[in-house]
C-alpha atoms as a PDB file:
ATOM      1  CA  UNK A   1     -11.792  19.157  -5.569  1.00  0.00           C
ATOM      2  CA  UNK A   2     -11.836  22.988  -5.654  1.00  0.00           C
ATOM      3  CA  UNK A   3      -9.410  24.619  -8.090  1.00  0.00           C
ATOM      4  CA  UNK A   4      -8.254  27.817  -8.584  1.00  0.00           C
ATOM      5  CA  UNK A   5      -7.665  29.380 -12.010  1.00  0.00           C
ATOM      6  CA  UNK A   6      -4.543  27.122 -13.168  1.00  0.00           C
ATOM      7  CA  UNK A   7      -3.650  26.553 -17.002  1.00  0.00           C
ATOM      8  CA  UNK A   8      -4.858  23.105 -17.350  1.00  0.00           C
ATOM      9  CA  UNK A   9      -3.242  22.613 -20.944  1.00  0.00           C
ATOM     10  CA  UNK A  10       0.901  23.082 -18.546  1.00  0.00           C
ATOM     11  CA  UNK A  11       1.692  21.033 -16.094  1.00  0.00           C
ATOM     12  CA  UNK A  12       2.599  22.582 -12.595  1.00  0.00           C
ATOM     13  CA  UNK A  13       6.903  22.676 -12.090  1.00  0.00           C
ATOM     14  CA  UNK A  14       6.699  23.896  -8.428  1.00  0.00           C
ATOM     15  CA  UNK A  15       3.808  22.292  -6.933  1.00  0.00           C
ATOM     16  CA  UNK A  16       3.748  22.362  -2.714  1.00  0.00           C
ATOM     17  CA  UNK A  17       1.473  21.092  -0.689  1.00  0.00           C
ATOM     18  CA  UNK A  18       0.270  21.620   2.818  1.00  0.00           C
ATOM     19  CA  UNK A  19      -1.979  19.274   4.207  1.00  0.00           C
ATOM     20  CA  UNK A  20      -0.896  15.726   5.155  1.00  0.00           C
ATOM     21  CA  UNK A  21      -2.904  13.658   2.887  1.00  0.00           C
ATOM     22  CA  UNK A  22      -2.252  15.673  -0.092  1.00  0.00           C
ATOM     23  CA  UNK A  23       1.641  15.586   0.889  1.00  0.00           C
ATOM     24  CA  UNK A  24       0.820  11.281   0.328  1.00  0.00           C
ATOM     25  CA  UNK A  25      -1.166  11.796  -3.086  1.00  0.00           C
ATOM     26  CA  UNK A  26       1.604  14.124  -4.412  1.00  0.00           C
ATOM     27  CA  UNK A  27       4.321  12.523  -3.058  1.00  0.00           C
ATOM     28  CA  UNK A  28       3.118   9.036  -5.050  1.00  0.00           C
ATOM     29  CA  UNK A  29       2.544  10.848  -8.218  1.00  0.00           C
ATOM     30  CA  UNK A  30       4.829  13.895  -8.922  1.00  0.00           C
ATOM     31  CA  UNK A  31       7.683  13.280 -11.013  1.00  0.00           C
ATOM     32  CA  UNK A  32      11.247  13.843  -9.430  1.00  0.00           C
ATOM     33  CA  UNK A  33      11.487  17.660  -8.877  1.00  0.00           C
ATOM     34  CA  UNK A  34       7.746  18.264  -9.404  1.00  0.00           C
ATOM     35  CA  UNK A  35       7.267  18.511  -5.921  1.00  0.00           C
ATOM     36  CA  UNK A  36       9.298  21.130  -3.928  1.00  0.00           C
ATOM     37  CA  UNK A  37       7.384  21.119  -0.875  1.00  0.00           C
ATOM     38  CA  UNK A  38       5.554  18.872   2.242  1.00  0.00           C
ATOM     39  CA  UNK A  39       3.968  19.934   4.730  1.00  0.00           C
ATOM     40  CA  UNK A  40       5.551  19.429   8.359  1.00  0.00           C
ATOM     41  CA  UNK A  41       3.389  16.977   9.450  1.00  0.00           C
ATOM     42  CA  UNK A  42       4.538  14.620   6.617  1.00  0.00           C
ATOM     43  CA  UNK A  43       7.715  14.019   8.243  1.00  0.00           C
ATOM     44  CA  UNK A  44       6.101  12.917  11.337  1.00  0.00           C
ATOM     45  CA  UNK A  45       5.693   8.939  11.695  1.00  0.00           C
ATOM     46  CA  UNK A  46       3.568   9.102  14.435  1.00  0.00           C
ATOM     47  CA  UNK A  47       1.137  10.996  11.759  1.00  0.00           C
ATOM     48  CA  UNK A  48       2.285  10.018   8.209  1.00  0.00           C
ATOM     49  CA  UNK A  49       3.396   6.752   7.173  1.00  0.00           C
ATOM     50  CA  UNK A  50       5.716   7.844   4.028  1.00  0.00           C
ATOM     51  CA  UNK A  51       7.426   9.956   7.139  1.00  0.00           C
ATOM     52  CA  UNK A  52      11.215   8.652   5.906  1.00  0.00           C
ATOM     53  CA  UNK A  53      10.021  10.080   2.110  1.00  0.00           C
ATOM     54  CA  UNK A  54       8.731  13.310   3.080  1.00  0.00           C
ATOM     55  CA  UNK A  55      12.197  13.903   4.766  1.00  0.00           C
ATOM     56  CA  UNK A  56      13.996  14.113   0.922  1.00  0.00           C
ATOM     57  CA  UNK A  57      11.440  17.560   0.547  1.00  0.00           C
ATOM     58  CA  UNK A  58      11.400  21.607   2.053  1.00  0.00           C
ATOM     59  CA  UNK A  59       9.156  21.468   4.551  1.00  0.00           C
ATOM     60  CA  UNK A  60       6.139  24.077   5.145  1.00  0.00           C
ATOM     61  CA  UNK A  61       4.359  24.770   7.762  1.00  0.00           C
ATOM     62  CA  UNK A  62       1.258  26.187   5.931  1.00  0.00           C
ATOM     63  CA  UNK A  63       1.919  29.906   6.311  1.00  0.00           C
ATOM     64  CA  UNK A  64       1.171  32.113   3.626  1.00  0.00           C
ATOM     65  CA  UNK A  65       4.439  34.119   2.995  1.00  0.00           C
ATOM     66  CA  UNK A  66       7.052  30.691   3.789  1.00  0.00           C
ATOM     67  CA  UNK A  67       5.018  29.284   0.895  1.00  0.00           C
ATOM     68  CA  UNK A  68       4.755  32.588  -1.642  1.00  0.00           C
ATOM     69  CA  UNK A  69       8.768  32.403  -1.256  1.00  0.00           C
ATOM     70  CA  UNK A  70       9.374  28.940  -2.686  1.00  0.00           C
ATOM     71  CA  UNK A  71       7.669  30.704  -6.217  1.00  0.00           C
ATOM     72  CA  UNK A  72       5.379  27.523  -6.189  1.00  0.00           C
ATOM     73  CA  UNK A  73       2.865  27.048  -9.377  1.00  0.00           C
ATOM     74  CA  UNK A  74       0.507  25.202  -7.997  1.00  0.00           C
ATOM     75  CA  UNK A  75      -0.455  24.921  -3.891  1.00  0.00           C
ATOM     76  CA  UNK A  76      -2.458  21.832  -3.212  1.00  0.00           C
ATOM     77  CA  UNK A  77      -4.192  21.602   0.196  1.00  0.00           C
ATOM     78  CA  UNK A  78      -7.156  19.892   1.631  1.00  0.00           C
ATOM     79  CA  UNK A  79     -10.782  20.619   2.535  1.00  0.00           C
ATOM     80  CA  UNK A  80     -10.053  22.310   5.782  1.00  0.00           C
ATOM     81  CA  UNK A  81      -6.662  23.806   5.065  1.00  0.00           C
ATOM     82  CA  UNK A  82      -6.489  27.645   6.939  1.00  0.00           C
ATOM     83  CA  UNK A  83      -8.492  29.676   4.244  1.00  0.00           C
ATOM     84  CA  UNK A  84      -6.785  32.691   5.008  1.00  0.00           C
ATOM     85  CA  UNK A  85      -3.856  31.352   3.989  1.00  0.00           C
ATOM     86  CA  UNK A  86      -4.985  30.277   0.724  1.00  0.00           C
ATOM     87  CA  UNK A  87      -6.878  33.330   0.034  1.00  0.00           C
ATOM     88  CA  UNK A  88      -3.538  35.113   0.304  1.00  0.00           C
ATOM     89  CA  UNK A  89      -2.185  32.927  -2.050  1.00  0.00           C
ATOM     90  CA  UNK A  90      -5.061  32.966  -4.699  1.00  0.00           C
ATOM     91  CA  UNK A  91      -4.679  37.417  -4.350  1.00  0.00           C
ATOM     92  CA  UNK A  92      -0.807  36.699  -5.156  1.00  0.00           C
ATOM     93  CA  UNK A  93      -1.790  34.683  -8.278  1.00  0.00           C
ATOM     94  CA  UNK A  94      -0.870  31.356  -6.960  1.00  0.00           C
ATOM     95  CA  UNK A  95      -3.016  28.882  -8.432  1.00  0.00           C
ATOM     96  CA  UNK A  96      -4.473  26.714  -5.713  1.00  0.00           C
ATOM     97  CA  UNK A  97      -6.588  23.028  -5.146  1.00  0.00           C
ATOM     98  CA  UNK A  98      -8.429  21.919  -2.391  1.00  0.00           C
ATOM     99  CA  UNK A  99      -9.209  17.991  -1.662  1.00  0.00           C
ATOM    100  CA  UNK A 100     -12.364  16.854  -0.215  1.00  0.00           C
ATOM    101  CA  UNK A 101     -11.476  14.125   3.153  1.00  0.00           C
ATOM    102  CA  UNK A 102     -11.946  10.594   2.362  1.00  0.00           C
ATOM    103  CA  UNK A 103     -14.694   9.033   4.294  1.00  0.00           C
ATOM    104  CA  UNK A 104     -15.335   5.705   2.369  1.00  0.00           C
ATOM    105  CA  UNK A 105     -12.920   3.557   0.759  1.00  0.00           C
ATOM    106  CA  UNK A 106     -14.770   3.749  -2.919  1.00  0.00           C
ATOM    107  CA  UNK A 107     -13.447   7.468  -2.694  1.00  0.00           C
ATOM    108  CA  UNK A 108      -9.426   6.474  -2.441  1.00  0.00           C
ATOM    109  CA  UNK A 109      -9.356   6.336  -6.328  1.00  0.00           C
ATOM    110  CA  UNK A 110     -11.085   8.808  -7.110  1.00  0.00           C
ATOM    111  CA  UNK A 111      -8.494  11.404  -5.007  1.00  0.00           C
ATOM    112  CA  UNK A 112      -5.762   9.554  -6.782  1.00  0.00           C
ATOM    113  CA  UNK A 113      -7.066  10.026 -10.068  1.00  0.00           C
ATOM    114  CA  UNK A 114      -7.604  14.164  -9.553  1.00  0.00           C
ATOM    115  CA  UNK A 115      -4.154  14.504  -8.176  1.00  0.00           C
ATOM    116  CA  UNK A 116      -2.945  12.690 -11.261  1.00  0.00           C
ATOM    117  CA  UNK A 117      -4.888  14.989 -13.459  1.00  0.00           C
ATOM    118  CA  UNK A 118      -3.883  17.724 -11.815  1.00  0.00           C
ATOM    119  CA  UNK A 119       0.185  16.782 -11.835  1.00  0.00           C
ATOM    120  CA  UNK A 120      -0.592  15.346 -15.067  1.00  0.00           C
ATOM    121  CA  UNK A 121       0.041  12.272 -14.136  1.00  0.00           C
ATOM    122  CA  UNK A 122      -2.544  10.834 -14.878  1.00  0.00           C
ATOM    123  CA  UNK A 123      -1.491   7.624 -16.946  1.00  0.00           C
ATOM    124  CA  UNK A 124       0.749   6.962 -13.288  1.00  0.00           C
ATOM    125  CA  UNK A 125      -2.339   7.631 -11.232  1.00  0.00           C
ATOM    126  CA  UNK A 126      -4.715   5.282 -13.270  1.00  0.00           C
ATOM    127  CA  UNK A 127      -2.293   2.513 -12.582  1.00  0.00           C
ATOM    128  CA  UNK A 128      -1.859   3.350  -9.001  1.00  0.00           C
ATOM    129  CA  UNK A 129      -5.866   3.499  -8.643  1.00  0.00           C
ATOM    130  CA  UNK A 130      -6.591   0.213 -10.051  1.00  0.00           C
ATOM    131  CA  UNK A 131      -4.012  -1.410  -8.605  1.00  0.00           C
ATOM    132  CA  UNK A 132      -5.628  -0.204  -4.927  1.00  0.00           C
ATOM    133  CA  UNK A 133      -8.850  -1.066  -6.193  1.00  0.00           C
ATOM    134  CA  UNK A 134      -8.117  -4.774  -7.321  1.00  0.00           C
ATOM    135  CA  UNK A 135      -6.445  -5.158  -3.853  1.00  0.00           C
ATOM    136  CA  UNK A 136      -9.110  -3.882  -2.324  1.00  0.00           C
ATOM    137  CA  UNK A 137     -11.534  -6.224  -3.921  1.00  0.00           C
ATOM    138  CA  UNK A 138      -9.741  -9.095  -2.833  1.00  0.00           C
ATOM    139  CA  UNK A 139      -9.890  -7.989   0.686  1.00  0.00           C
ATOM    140  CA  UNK A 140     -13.673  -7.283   0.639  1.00  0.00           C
ATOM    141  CA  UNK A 141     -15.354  -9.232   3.781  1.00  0.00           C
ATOM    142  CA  UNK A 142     -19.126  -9.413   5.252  1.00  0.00           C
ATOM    143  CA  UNK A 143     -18.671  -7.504   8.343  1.00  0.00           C
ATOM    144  CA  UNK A 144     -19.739 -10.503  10.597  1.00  0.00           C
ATOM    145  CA  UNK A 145     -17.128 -10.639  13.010  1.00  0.00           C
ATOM    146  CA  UNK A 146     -16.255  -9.655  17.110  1.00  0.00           C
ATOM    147  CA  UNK A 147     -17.727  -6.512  17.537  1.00  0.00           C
ATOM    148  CA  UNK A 148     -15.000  -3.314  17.374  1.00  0.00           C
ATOM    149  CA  UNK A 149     -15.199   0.024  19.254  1.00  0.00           C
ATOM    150  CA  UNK A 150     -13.400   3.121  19.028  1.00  0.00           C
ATOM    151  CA  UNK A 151     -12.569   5.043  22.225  1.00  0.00           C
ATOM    152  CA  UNK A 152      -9.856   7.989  22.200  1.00  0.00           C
ATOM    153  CA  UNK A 153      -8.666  10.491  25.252  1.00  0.00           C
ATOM    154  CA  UNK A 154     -11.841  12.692  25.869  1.00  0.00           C
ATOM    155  CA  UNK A 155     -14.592   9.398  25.520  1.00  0.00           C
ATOM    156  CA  UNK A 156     -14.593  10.370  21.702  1.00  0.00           C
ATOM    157  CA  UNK A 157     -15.474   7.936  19.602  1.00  0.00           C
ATOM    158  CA  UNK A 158     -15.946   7.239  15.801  1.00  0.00           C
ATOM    159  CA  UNK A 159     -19.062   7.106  13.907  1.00  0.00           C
ATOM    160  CA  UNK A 160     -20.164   5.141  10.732  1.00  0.00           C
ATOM    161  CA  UNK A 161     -20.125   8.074   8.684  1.00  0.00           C
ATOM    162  CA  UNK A 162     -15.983   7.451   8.716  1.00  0.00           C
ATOM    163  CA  UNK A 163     -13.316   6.030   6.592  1.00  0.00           C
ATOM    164  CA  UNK A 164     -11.995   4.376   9.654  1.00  0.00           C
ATOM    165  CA  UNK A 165     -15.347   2.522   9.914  1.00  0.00           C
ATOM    166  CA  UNK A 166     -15.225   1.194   6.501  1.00  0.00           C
ATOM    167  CA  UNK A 167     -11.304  -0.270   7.436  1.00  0.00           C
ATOM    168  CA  UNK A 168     -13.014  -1.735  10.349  1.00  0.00           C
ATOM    169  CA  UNK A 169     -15.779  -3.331   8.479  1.00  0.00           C
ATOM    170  CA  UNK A 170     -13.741  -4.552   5.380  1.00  0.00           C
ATOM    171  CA  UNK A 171     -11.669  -5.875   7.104  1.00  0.00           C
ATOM    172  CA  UNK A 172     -14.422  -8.208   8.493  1.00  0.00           C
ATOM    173  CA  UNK A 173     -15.399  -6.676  11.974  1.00  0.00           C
ATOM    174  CA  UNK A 174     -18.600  -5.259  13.472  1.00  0.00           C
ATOM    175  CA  UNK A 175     -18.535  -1.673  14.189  1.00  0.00           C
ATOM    176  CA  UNK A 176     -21.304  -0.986  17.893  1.00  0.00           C
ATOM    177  CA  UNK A 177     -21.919   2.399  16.266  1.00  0.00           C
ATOM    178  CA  UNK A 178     -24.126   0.824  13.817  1.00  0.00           C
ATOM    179  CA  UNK A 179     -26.092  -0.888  16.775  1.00  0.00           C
ATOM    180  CA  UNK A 180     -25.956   2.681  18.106  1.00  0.00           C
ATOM    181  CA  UNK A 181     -27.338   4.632  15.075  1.00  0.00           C
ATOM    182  CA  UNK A 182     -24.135   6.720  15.694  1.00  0.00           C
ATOM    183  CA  UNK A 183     -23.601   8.023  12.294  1.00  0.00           C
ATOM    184  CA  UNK A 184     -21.445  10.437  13.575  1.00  0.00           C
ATOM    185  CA  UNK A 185     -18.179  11.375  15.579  1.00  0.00           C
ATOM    186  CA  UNK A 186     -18.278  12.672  18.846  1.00  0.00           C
ATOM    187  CA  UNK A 187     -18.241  11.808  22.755  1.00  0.00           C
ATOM    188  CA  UNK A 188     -19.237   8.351  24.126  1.00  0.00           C
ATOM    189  CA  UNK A 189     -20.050   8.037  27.420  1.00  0.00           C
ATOM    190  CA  UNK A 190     -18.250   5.343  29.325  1.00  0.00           C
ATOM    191  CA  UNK A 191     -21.120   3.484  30.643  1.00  0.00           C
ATOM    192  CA  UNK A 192     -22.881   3.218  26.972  1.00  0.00           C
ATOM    193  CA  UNK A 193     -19.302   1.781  25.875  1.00  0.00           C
ATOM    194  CA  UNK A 194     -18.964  -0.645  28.864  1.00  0.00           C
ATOM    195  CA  UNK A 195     -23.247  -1.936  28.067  1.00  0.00           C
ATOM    196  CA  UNK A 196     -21.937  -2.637  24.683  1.00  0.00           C
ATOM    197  CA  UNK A 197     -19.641  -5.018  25.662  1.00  0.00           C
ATOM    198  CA  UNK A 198     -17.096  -4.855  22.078  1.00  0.00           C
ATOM    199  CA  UNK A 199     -14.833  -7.509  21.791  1.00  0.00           C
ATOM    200  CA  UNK A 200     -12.388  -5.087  20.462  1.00  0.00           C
ATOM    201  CA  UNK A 201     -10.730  -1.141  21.900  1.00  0.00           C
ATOM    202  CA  UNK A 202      -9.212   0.953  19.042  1.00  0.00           C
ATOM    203  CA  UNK A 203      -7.766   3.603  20.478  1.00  0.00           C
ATOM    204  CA  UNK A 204      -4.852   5.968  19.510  1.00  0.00           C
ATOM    205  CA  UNK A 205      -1.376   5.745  20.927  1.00  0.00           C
ATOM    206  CA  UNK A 206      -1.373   7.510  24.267  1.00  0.00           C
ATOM    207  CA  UNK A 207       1.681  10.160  24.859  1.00  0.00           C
ATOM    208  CA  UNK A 208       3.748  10.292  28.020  1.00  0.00           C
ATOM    209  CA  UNK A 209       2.776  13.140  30.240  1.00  0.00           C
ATOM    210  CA  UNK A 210      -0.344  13.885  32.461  1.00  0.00           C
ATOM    211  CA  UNK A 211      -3.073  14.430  29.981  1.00  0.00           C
ATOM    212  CA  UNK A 212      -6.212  14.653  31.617  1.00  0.00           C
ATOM    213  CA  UNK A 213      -7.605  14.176  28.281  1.00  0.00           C
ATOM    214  CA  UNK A 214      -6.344  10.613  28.448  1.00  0.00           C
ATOM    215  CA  UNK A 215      -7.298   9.523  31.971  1.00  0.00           C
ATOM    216  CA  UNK A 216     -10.492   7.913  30.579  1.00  0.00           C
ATOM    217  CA  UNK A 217      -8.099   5.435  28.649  1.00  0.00           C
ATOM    218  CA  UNK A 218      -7.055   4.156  31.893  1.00  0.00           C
ATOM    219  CA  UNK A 219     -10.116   3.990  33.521  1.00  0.00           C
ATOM    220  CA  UNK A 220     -10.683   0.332  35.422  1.00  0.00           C
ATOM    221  CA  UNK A 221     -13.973  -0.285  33.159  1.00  0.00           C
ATOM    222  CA  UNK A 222     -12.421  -0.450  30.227  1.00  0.00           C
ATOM    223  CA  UNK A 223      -9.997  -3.227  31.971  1.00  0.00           C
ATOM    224  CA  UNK A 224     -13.689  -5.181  33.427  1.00  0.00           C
ATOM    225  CA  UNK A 225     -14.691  -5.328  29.676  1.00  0.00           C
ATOM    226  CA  UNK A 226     -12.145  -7.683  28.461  1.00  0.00           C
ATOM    227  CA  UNK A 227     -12.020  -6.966  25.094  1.00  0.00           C
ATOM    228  CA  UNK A 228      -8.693  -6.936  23.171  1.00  0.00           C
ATOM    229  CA  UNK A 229      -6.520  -3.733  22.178  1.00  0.00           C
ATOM    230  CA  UNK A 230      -5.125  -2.209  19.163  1.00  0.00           C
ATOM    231  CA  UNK A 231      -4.230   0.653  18.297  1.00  0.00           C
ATOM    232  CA  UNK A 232      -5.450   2.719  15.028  1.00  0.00           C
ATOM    233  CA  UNK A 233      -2.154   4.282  13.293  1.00  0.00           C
ATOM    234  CA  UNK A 234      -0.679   6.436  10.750  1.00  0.00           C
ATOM    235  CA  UNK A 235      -2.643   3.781   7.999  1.00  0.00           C
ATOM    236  CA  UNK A 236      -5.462   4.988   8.847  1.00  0.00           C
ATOM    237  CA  UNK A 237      -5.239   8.575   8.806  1.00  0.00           C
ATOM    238  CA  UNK A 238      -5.968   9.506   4.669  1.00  0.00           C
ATOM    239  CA  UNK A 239      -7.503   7.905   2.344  1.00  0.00           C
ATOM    240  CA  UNK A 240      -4.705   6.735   0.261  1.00  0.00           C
ATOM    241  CA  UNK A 241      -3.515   2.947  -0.768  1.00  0.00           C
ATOM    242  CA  UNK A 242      -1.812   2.677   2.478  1.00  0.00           C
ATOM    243  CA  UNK A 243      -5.147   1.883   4.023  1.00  0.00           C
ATOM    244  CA  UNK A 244      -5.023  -1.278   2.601  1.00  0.00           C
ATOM    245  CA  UNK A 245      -1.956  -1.924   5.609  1.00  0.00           C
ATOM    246  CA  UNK A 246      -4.504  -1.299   8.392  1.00  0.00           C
ATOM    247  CA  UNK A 247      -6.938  -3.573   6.576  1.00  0.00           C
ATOM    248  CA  UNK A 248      -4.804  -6.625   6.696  1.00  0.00           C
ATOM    249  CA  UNK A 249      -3.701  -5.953  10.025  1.00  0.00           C
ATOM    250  CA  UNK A 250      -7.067  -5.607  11.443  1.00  0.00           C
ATOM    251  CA  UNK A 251      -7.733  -9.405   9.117  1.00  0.00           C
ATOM    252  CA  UNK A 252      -4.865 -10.617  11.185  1.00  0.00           C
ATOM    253  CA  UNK A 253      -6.156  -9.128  13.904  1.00  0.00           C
ATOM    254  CA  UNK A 254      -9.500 -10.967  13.307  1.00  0.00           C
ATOM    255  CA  UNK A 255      -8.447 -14.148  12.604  1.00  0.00           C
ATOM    256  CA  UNK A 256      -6.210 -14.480  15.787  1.00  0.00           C
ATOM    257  CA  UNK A 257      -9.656 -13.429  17.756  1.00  0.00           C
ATOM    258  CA  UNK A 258     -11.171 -16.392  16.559  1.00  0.00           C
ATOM    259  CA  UNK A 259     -13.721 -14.037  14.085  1.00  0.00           C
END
């Protein structure tokens, strides 16, 4: 986590955030009123699964002078949040934090436990934390079952390097980027997904329209392959305990396949 200069020994009155996954941490952890502000996305089920929560907060929609007006104390944002934006803020002596993205499951406490610190919350957060890491625990697998592939509009495809990997794989399926030595994210051609054979498609929920983007999810190989369909959600988007949904769906998932 970066921080700006903030006076750790006061805890933040006003805090907004404006990235989706902070919107989740802060939105488990503030105390009522500590929290003044979501970003836009939260409200959005389709993106955020605390959507029907997010709707009892302002909305933002990351801009610089929107946010300077709600006189927040504290601006927490993620890794990638527009920089501008929060350089603006920093020059108008708004303290600021950044969050790191989750890419492994041993990392969801650990972003639960600085945004308690930083609310100071952090008695609330331990308790949240352990409880997601004792369920977590309990849903541990070997990775030993059908074999699961991502494929989303433009042939991209997920690497192991991903948190969505590790819900895969705890939850007790084999991921074909591993038998790829695809560590990372990026296009997959067709015809190395169709040799690959998977016994499972993850793919994204496709919007009405004429996307060309999405014609590859229609394409008559992926019906030749066989394998089953599901679709990867707002669950799995940050690395919060919501994760642990998309785990035991994917289980259920598993154990109706037979794995």
């Amino acid at each position: 986590m970066q921080l700006s200069a903030a006076d750790a020994d006061t805890a933040p009155m006003r805090v907004v955030s404006m990235n989706l996954c902070t919107d989740q941490l802060a939105m488990m952890l503030a105390d009522e009123g500590q929290l003044i502000s979501v970003s836009d996305i939260a409200t959005d089920p389709n993106m955020s699964p605390m959507a029907e929560h997010a709707r009892a907060y302002q909305i933002n929609h990351g801009q610089a002078e929107e946010i300077f007006l709600m006189r927040p104390d504290l601006v927490v944002a993620g890794r990638y949040s527009d920089p501008v934006v929060l350089d603006m803020l920093r020059r108008l002596g708004i303290a600021t934090a950044q969050f790191d993205i989750v890419s492994s499951l041993d990392q969801v406490g650990d972003r639960i436990r600085e945004m308690g610190a930083l609310l100071h919350q952090s008695a609330r957060a331990e308790a949240v934390a352990r409880a997601f890491e004792a369920d977590l625990a309990d849903l541990n697998s070997t990775a030993e079952g059908p074999r699961a592939a991502f494929y989303y509009p433009n042939s991209y495809s997920l690497g192991t390097g991903t948190l969505s990997h590790e819900i895969v794989t705890t939850a007790g399926f084999r991921h074909i980027a591993e038998e790829m030595g695809r560590s990372r994210s990026g296009r997959l051609d067709l015809e190395l997904l169709a040799l690959a054979q998977p016994d499972l498609l993850i793919h994204a929920e496709l919007y009405g329209g004429a996307s060309r983007s999405e014609e590859v999810m229609s394409h008559p190989a992926l019906a030749v392959l066989g394998a089953a369909r599901t679709q990867s959600n707002a669950q799995w988007v940050c690395g919060t305990p919501v994760v642990l949904r998309a785990i035991r769906d994917l289980r259920d998932l598993r154990e109706r396949m037979g794995g």
